[in-house]
Protein backbone atom coordinates (compact mmCIF):
# COMPACT_ATOMS: atom_id res chain seq x y z
CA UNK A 1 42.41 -93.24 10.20
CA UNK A 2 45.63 -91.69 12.00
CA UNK A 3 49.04 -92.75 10.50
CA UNK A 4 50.66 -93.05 13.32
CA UNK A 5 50.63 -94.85 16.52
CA UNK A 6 50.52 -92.48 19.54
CA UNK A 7 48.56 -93.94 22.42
CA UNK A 8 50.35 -96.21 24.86
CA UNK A 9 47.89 -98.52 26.32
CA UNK A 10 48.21 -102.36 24.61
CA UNK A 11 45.76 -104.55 25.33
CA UNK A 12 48.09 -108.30 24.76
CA UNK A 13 46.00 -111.56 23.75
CA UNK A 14 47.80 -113.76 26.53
CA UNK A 15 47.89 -117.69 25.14
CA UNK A 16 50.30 -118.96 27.90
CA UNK A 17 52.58 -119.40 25.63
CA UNK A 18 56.11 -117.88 25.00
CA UNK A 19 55.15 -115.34 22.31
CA UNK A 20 52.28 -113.71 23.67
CA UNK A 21 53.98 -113.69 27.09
CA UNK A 22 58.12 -112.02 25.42
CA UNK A 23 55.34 -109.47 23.43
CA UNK A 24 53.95 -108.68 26.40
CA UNK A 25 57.05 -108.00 28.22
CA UNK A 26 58.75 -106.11 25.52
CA UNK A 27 55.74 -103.58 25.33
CA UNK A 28 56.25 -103.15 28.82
CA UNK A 29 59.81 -102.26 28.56
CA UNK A 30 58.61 -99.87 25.79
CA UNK A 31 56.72 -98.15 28.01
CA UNK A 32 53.75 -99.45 27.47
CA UNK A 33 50.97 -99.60 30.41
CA UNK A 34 49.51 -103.38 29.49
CA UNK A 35 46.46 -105.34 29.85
CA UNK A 36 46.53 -109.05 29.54
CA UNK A 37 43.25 -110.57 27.74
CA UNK A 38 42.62 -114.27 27.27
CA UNK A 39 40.11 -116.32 25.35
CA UNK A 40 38.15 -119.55 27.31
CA UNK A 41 37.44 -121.61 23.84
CA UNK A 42 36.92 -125.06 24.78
CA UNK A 43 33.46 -126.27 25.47
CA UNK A 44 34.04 -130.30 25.70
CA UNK A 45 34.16 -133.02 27.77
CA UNK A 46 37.42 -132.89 30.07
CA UNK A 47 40.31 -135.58 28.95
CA UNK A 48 38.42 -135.94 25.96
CA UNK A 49 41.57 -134.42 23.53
CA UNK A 50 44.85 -135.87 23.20
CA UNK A 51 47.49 -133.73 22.52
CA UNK A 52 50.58 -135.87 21.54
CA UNK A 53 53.44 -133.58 20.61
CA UNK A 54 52.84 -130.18 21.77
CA UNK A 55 49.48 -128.65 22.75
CA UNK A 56 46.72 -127.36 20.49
CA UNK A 57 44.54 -123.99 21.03
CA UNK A 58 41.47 -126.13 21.20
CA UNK A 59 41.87 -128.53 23.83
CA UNK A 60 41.31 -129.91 27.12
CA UNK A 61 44.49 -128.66 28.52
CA UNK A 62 42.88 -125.04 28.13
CA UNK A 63 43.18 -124.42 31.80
CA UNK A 64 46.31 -125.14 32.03
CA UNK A 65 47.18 -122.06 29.69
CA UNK A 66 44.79 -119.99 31.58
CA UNK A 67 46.59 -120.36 34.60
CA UNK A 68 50.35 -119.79 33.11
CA UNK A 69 48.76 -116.44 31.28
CA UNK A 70 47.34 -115.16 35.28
CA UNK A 71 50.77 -116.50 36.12
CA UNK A 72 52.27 -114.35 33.94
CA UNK A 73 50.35 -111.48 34.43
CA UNK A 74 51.13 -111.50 38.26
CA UNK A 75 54.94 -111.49 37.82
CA UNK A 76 54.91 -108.71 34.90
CA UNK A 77 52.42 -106.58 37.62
CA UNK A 78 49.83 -105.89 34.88
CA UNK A 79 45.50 -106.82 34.59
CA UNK A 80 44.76 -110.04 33.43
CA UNK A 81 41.19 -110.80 31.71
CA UNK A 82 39.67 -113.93 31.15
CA UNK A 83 36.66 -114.22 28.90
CA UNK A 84 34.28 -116.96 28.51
CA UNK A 85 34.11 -117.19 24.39
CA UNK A 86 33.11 -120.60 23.95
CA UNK A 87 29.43 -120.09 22.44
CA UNK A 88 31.18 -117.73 20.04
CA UNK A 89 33.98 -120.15 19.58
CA UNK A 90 31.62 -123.12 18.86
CA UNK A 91 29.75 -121.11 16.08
CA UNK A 92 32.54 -118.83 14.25
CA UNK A 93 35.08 -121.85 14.49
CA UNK A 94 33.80 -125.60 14.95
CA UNK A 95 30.47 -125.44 13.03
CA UNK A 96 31.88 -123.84 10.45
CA UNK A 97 34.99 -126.35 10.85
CA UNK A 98 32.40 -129.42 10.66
CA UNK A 99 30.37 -127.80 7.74
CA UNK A 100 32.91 -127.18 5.14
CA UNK A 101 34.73 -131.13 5.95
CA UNK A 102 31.09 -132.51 5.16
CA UNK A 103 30.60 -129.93 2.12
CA UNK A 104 34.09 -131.24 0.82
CA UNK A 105 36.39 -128.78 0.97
CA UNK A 106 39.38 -128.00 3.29
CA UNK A 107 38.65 -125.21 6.09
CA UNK A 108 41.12 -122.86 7.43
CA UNK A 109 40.12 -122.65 11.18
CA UNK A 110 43.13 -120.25 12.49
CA UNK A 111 42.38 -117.76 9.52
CA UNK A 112 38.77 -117.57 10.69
CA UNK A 113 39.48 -117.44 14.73
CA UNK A 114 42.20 -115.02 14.43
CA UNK A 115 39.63 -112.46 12.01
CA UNK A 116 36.54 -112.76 14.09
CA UNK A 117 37.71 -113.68 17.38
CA UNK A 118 41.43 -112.82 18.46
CA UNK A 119 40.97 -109.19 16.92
CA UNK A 120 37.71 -109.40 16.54
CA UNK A 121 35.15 -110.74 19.59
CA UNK A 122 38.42 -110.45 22.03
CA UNK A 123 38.69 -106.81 22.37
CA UNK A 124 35.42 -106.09 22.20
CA UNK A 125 34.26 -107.66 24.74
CA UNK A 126 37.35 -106.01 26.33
CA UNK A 127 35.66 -102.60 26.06
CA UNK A 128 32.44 -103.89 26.27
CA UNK A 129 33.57 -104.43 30.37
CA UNK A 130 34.87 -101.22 30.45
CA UNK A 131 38.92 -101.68 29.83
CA UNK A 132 40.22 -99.29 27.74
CA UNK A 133 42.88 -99.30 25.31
CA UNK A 134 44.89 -98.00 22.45
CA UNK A 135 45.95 -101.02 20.44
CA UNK A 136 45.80 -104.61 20.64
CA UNK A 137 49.03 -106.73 20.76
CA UNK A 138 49.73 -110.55 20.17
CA UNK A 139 53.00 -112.49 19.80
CA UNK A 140 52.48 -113.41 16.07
CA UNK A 141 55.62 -113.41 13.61
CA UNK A 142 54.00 -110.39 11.01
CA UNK A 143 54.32 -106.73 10.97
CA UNK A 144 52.32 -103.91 10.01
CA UNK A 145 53.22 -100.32 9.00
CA UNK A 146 51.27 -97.02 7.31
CA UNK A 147 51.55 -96.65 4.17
CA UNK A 148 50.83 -92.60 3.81
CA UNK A 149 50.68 -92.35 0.25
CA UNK A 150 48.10 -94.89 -0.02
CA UNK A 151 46.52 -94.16 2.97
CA UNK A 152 46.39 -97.65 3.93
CA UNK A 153 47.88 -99.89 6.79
CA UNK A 154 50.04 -102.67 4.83
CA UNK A 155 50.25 -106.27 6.71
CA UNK A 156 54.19 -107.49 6.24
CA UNK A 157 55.76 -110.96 6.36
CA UNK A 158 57.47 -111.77 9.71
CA UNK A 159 61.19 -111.26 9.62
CA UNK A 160 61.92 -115.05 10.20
CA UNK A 161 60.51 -116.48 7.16
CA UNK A 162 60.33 -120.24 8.24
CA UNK A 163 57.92 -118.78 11.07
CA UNK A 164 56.18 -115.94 9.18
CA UNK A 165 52.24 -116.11 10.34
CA UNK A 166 51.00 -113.23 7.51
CA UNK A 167 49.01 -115.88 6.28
CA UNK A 168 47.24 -116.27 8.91
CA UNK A 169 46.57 -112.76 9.59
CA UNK A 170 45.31 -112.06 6.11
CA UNK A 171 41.62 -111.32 6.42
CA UNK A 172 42.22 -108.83 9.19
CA UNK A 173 40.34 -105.29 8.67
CA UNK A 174 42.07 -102.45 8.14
CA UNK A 175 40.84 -101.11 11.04
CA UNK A 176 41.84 -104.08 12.96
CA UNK A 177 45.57 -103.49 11.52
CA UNK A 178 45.33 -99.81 12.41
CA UNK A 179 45.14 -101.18 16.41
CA UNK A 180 47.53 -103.98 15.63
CA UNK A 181 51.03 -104.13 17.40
CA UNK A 182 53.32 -107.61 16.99
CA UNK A 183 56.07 -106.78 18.74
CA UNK A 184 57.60 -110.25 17.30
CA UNK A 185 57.55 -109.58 13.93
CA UNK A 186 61.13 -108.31 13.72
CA UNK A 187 63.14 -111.32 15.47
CA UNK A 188 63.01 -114.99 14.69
CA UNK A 189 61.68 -117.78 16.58
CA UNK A 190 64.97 -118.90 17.96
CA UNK A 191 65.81 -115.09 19.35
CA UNK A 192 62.60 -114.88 20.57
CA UNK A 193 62.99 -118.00 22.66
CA UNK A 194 66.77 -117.00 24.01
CA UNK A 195 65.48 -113.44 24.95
CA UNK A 196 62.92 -115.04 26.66
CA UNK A 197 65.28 -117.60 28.52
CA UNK A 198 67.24 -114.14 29.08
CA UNK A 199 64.67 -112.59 30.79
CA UNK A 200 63.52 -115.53 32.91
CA UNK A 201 59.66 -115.81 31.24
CA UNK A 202 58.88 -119.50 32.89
CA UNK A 203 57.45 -120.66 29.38
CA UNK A 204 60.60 -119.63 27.29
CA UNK A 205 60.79 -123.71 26.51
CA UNK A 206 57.20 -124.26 26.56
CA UNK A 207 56.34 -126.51 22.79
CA UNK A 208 54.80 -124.29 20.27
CA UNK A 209 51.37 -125.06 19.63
CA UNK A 210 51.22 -127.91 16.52
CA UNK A 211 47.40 -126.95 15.37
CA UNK A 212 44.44 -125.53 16.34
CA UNK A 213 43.53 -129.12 17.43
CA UNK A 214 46.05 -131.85 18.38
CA UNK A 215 43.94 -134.59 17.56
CA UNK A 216 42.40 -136.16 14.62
CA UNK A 217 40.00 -133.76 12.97
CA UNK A 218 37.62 -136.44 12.06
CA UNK A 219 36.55 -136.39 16.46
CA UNK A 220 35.41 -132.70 15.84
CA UNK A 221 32.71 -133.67 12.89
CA UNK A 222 30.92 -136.09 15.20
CA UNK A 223 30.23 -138.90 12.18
CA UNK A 224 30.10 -141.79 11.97
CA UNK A 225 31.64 -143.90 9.35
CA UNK A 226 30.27 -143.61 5.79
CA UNK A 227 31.96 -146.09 3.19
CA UNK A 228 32.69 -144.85 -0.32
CA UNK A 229 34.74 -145.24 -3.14
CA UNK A 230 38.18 -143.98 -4.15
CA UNK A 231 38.15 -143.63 -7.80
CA UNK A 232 40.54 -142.49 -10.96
CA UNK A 233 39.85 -139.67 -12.70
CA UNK A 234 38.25 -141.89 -15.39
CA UNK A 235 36.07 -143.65 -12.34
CA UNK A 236 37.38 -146.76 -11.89
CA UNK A 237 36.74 -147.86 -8.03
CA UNK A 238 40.51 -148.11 -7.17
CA UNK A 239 39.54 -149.27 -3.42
CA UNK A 240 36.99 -147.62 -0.53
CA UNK A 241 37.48 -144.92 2.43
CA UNK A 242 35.44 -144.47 5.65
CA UNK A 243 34.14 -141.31 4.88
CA UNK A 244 35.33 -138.17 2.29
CA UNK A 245 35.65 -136.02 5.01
CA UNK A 246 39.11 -137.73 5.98
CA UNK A 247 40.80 -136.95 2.73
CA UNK A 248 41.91 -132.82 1.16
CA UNK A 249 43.58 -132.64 -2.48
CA UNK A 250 47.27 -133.11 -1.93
CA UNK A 251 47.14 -135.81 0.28
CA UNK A 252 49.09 -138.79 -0.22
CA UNK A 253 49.39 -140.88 2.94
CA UNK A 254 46.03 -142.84 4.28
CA UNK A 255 44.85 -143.84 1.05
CA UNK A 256 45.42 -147.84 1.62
CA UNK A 257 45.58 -148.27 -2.19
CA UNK A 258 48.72 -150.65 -3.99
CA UNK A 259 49.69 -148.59 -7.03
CA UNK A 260 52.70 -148.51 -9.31
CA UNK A 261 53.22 -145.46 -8.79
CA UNK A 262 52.27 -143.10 -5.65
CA UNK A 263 48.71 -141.89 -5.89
CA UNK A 264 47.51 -138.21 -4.52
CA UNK A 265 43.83 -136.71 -3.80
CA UNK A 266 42.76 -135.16 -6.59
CA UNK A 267 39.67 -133.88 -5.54
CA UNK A 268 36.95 -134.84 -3.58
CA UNK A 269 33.19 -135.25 -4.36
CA UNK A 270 31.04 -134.69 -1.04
CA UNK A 271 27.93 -135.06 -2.83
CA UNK A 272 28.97 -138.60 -4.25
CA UNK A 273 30.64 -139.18 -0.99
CA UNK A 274 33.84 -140.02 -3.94
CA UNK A 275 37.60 -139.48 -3.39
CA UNK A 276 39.11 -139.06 -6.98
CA UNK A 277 42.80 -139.98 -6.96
CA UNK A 278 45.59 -139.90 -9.28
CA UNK A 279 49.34 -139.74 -10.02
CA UNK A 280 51.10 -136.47 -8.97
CA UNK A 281 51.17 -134.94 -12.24
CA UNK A 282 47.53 -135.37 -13.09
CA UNK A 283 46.19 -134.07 -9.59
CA UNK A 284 48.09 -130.75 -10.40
CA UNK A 285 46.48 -127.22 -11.16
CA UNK A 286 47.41 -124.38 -13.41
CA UNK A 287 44.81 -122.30 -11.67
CA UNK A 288 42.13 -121.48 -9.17
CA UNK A 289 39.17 -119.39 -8.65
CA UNK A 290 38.95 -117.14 -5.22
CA UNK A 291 36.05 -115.41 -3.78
CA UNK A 292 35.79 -113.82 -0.25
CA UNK A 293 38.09 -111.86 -1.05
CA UNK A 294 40.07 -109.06 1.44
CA UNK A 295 42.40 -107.00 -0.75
CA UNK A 296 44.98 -104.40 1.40
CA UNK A 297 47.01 -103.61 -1.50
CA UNK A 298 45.11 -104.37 -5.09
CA UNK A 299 47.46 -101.83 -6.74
CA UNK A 300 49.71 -104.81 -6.69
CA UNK A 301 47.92 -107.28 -8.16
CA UNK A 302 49.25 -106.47 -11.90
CA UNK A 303 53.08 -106.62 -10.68
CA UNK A 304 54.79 -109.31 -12.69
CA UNK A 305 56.63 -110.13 -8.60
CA UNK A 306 53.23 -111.14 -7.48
CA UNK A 307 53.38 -114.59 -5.64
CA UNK A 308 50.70 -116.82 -4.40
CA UNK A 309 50.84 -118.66 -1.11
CA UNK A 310 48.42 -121.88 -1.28
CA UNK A 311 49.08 -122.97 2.25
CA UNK A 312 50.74 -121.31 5.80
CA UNK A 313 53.69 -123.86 5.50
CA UNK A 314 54.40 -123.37 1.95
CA UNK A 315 56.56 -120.94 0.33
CA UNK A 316 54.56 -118.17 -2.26
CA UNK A 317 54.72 -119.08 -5.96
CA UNK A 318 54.63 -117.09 -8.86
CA UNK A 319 51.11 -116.46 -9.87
CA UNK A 320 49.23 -114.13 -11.88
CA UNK A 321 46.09 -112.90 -10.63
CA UNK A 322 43.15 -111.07 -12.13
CA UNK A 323 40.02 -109.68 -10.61
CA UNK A 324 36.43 -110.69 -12.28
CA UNK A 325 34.17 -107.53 -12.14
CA UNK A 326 31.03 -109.54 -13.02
CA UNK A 327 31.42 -111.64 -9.67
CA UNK A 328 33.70 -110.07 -7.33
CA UNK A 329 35.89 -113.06 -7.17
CA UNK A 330 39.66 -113.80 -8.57
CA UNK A 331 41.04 -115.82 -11.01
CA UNK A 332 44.49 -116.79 -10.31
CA UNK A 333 46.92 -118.59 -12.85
CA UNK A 334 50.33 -120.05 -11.37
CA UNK A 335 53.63 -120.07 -13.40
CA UNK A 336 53.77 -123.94 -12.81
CA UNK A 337 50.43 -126.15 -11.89
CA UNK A 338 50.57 -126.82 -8.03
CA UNK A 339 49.89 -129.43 -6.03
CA UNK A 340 47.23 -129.69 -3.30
CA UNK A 341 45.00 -126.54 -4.36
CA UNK A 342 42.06 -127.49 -1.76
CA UNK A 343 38.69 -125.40 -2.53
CA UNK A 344 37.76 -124.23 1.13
CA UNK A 345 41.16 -123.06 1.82
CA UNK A 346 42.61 -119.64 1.77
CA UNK A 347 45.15 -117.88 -1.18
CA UNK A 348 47.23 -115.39 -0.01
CA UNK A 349 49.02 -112.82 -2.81
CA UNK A 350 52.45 -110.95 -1.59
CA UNK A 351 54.10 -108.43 -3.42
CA UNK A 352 57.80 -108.41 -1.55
CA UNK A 353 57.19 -109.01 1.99
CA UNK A 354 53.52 -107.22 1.70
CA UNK A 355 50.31 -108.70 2.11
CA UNK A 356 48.33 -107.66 -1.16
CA UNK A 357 45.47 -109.71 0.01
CA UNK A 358 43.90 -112.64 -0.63
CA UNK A 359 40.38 -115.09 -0.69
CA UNK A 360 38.83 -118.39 -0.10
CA UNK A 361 39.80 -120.52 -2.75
CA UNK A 362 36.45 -121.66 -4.64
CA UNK A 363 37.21 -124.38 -7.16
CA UNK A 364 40.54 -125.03 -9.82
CA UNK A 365 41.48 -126.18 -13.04
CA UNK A 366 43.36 -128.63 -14.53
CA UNK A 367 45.11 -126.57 -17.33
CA UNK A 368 48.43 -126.02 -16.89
CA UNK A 369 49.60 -122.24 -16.84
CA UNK A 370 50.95 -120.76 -19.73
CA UNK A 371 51.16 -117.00 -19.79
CA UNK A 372 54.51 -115.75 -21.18
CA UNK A 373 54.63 -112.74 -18.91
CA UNK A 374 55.27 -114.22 -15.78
């Protein structure tokens, strides 16, 4: 793989939205010739999804974003693509979406889309029809850069930390980093929408998409109501729920149960069609088990700096992390238990600013860390 970037032909994931529209403007001014590309997701009924708030990448609204990325593209001068990906969507995305709710565990939809289909299905099917290009381009808040005495391409933390989408990015392939350009990664949100304003992009004040869906998740599963019980950890039937699939370890709010004290999701039991509950400290973990693992820098994984990031909103924790040779999978320890650890959602390990890697998190356990050299 080369180690540096020299071609200047950027094929730019157009959304509609402000990012994707600044990064492909800024390329442009770079000197870049560009080539807009856009995904056609949504295979529903139309006005079937609300979108109270802010608008979603799944949605009914879709065309709507379609037409701002052509409009875009016509006032920048550049090619605009528009491919049809819903069959892909449906499978890579919402069945997988629907199977690991109704399996009991927590999926991580954007994670998924972004590895298979933004970098993935997207510019392929780009080349597939014949347009050529050097790199591929989106208006995420990351950065990537060679690291020549590894030989590696290194995935970075966006400079504005509150906005920082590594996470998200995690599982991309090193040769899907090689082609990768985010021409966002150095400014922060904020900049990026007064440069915008600046440079008179229509959508500079256009609301950030809130999810990949704006509505409640429980529409995409297509079930029906299936009462169970909400239980302690010692079984007692506390009260009942609709269904397990509306409840993720963490969660606090929706429970309907009068407690003392506040109760959390502990776990949940798909099998039993259970939701075990319990007070914050005892739904805590000291630890989790990863598999699926995708690993950019496992040099790092035996720095005493390593930190863990459980979800995309919340800030890395120490952690120490050690790889099971037997399995291929990961056992990671944090420095204090954590709350919300969800089996089906993904673990990301940073070293600095650095994306060392990260995995699907596979089950976790109760015992609280207590290695004395982290």
């Amino acid at each position: 793989m080369c180690s540096g970037k020299k071609g200047k032909k950027a094929l730019v994931g157009l959304s509609g939205g402000v990012d994707s529209s600044l990064a492909a403007l800024l390329l442009l001014e770079q000197g870049y010739e560009v080539i807009g590309v856009t995904m056609a997701v949504y295979g529903g009924p139309a006005g079937a999804l609300p979108a109270p708030g802010g608008s979603a990448c799944y949605g009914c609204d879709e065309g709507e974003d379609i037409a701002a990325a052509a409009r875009l593209a016509g006032m920048l001068g550049i090619e605009h693509h528009v491919f049809d990906c819903v069959r892909e969507y449906k499978e890579a995305v919402l069945d997988y979406f629907r199977a690991a709710y109704l399996a009991g565990r927590t999926p991580n939809p954007c994670v998924r889309c972004n590895h298979l289909l933004k970098f993935g299905l997207l510019p392929r099917l780009a080349q597939e029809r014949g347009v050529e290009y050097d790199y591929f381009a989106t208006g995420h808040y990351a950065r990537v850069e060679y690291a020549p005495e590894r030989a590696c391409w290194l995935l970075r933390r966006g400079a504005d930390q509150a906005k920082d989408q590594s996470y998200f990015l995690y599982r991309l392939s090193q040769e899907q980093l090689g082609r990768a350009v985010f021409p966002l990664g150095g400014m922060t949100k904020k900049e990026a929408r007064a440069l915008a304003a600046q440079k008179n992009l229509p959508m500079h004040d256009k609301p950030d998409s809130q999810d990949f869906y704006a509505g409640d998740h429980a529409e995409l599963l297509g079930m029906a109501d299936r009462p169970g019980d909400i239980v302690d950890a010692e079984g007692k039937v506390l009260g009942r729920h609709g269904g397990h699939w509306h409840f993720t370890p963490g969660q606090r709010k929706g429970l309907g149960l009068a407690a003392p004290a506040p109760l959390y999701v502990r776990r949940v039991d798909a099998a039993r069609n259970e939701v075990v509950v319990a007070p914050y400290a005892q739904s805590l973990s000291g630890g989790c088990a990863v598999g699926d693992l995708r690993l950019h820098a496992p040099w790092a994984l035996d720095d005493p700096a390593l930190r863990a990031r459980l979800r995309s909103s919340q800030p890395p924790v120490p952690a120490l992390a050690r790889l099971e040779e037997r399995d291929g999978t990961m056992r990671v320890e944090f420095e204090h238990p954590q709350s919300g650890v969800a089996p089906g959602q993904s673990l990301v390990l940073y070293l600095g600013d650095v994306v060392v890697g990260g995995g699907v998190i596979m089950d976790w356990a109760e015992t609280p860390y207590r290695h004395s050299g982290c």
